[in-house]
N, C-alpha and C. Protein backbone atom coordinates (compact mmCIF):
# COMPACT_ATOMS: atom_id res chain seq x y z
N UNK A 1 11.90 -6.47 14.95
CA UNK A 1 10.63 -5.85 15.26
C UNK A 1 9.90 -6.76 16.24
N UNK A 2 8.93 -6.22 17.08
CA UNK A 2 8.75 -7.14 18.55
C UNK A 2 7.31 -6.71 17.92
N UNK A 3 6.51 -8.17 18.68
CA UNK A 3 5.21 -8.11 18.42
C UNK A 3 4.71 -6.86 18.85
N UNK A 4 4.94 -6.28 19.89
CA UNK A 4 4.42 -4.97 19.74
C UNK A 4 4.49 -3.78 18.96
N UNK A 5 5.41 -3.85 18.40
CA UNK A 5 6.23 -2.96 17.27
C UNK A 5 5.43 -3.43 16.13
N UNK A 6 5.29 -4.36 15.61
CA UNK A 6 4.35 -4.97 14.45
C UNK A 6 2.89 -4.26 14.78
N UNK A 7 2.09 -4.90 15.79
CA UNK A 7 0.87 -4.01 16.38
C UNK A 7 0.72 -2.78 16.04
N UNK A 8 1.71 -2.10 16.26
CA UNK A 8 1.42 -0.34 16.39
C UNK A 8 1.95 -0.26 15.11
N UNK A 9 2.47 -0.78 14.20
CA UNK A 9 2.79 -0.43 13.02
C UNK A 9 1.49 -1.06 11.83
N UNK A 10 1.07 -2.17 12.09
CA UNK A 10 -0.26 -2.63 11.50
C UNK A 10 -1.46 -1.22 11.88
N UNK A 11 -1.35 -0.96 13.04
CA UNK A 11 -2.49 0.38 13.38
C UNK A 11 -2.50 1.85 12.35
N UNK A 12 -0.93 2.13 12.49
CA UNK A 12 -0.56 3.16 11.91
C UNK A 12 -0.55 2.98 9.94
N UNK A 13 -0.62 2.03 9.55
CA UNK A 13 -0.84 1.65 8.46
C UNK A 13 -2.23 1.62 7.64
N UNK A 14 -3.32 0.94 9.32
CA UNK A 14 -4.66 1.21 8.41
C UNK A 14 -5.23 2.45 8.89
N UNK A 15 -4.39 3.20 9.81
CA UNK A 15 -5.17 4.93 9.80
C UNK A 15 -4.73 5.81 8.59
N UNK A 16 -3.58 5.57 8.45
CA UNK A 16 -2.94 6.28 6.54
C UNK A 16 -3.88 5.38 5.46
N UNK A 17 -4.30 4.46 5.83
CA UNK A 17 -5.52 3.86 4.70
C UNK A 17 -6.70 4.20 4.67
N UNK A 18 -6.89 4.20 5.62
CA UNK A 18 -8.65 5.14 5.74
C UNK A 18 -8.51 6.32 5.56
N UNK A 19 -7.12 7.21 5.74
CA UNK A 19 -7.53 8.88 5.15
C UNK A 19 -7.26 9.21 4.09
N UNK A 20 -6.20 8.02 3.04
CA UNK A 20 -5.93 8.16 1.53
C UNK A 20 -7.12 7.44 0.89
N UNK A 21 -7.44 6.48 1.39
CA UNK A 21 -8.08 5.99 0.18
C UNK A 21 -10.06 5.88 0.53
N UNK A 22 -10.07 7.18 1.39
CA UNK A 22 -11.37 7.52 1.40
C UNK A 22 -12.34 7.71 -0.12
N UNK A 23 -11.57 8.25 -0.67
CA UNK A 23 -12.05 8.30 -1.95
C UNK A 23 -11.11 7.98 -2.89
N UNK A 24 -11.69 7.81 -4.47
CA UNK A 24 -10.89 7.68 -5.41
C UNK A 24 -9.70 9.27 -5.32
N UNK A 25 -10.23 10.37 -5.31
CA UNK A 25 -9.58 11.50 -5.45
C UNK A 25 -8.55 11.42 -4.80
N UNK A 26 -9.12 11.18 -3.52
CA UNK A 26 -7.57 11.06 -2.35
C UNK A 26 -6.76 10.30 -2.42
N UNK A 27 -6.95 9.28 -3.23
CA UNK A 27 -5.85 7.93 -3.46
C UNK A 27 -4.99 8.81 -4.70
N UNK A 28 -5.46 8.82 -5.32
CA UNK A 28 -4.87 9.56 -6.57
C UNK A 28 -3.96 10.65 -5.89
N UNK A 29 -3.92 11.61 -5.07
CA UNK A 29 -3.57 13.17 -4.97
C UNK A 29 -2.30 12.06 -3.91
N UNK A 30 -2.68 11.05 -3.23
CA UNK A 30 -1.83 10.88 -2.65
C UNK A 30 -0.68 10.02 -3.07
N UNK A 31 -1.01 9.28 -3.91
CA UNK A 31 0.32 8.52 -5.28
C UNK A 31 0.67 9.49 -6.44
N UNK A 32 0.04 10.44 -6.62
CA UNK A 32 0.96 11.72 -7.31
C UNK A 32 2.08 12.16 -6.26
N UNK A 33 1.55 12.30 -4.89
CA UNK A 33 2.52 13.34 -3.79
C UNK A 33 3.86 12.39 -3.88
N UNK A 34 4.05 10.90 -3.88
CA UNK A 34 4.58 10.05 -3.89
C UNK A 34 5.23 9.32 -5.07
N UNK A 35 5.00 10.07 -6.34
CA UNK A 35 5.77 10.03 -7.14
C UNK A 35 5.25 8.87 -8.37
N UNK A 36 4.39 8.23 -7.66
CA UNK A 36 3.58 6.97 -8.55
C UNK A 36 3.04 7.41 -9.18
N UNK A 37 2.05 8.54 -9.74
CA UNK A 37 1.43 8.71 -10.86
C UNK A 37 1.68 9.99 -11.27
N UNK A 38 1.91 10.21 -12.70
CA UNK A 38 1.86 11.64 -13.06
C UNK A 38 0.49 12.60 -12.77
N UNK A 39 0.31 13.98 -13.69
CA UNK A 39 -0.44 14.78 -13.46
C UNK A 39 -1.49 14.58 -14.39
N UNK A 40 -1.28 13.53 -15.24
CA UNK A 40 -2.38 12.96 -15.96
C UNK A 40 -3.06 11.70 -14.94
N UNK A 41 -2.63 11.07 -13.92
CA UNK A 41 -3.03 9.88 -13.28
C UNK A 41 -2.78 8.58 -13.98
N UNK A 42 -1.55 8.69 -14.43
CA UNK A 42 -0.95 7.46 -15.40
C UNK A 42 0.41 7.21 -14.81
N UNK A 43 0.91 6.01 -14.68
CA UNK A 43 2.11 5.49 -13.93
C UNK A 43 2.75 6.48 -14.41
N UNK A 44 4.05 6.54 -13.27
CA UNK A 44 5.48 7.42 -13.85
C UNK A 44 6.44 6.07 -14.31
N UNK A 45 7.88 7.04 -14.89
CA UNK A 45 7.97 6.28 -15.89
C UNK A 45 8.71 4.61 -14.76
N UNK A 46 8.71 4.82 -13.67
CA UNK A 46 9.69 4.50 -12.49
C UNK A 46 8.78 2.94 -12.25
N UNK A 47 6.91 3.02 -12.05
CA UNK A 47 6.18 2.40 -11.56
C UNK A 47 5.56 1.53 -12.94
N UNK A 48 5.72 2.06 -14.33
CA UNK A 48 5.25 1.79 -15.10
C UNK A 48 5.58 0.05 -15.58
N UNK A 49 4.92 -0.50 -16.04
CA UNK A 49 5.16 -1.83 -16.55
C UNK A 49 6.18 -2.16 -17.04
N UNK A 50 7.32 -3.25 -17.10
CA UNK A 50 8.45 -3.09 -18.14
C UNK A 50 7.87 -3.21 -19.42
N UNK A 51 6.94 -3.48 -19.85
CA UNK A 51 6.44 -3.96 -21.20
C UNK A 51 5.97 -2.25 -21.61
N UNK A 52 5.48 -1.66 -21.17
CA UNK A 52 5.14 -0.51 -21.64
C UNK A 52 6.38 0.01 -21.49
N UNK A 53 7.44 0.11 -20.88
CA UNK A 53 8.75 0.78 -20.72
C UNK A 53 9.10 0.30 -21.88
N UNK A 54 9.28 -0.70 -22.45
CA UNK A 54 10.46 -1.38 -24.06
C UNK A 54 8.98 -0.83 -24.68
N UNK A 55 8.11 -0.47 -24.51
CA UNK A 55 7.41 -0.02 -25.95
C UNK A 55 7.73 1.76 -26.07
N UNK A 56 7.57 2.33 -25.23
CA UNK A 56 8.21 3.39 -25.26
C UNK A 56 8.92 3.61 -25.88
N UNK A 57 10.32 3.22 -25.54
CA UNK A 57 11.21 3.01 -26.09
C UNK A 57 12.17 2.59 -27.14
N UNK A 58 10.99 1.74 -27.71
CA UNK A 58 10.74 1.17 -29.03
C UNK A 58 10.36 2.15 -29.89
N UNK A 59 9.35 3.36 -29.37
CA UNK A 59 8.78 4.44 -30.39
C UNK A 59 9.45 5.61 -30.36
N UNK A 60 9.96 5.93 -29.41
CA UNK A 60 11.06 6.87 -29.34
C UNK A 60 12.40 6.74 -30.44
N UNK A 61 12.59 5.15 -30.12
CA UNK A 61 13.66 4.65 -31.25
C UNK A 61 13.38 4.85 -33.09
N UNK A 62 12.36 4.68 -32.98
CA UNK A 62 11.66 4.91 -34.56
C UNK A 62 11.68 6.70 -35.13
């Protein structure tokens, strides 16, 4: 990647930041579209903590 390539990629990074995370809502609608949060707004199971993953799993086991 060439310093200019970095440049225009740093640009294009904080214009997708200013239109997701204008608000709380839009951050949210846009890490659901992306697979990070369910339809409750709680990690999926993919992003979730390993510690909450072995507890899960722990209660499922029971």
């Amino acid at each position: 990647m060439t310093k200019k390539d970095l440049i225009e990629f740093r640009r294009a990074i904080k214009a997708v930041r200013a239109v997701h995370a204008a608000s709380p809502e839009k951050a949210r609608q846009f890490l659901a579209k992306q697979g990070v949060l369910d339809k409750r707004g709680q990690l999926t199971k993919k992003y979730a903590p390993a510690k909450a993953r072995s507890l899960t799993r722990a209660k499922s086991a029971v």
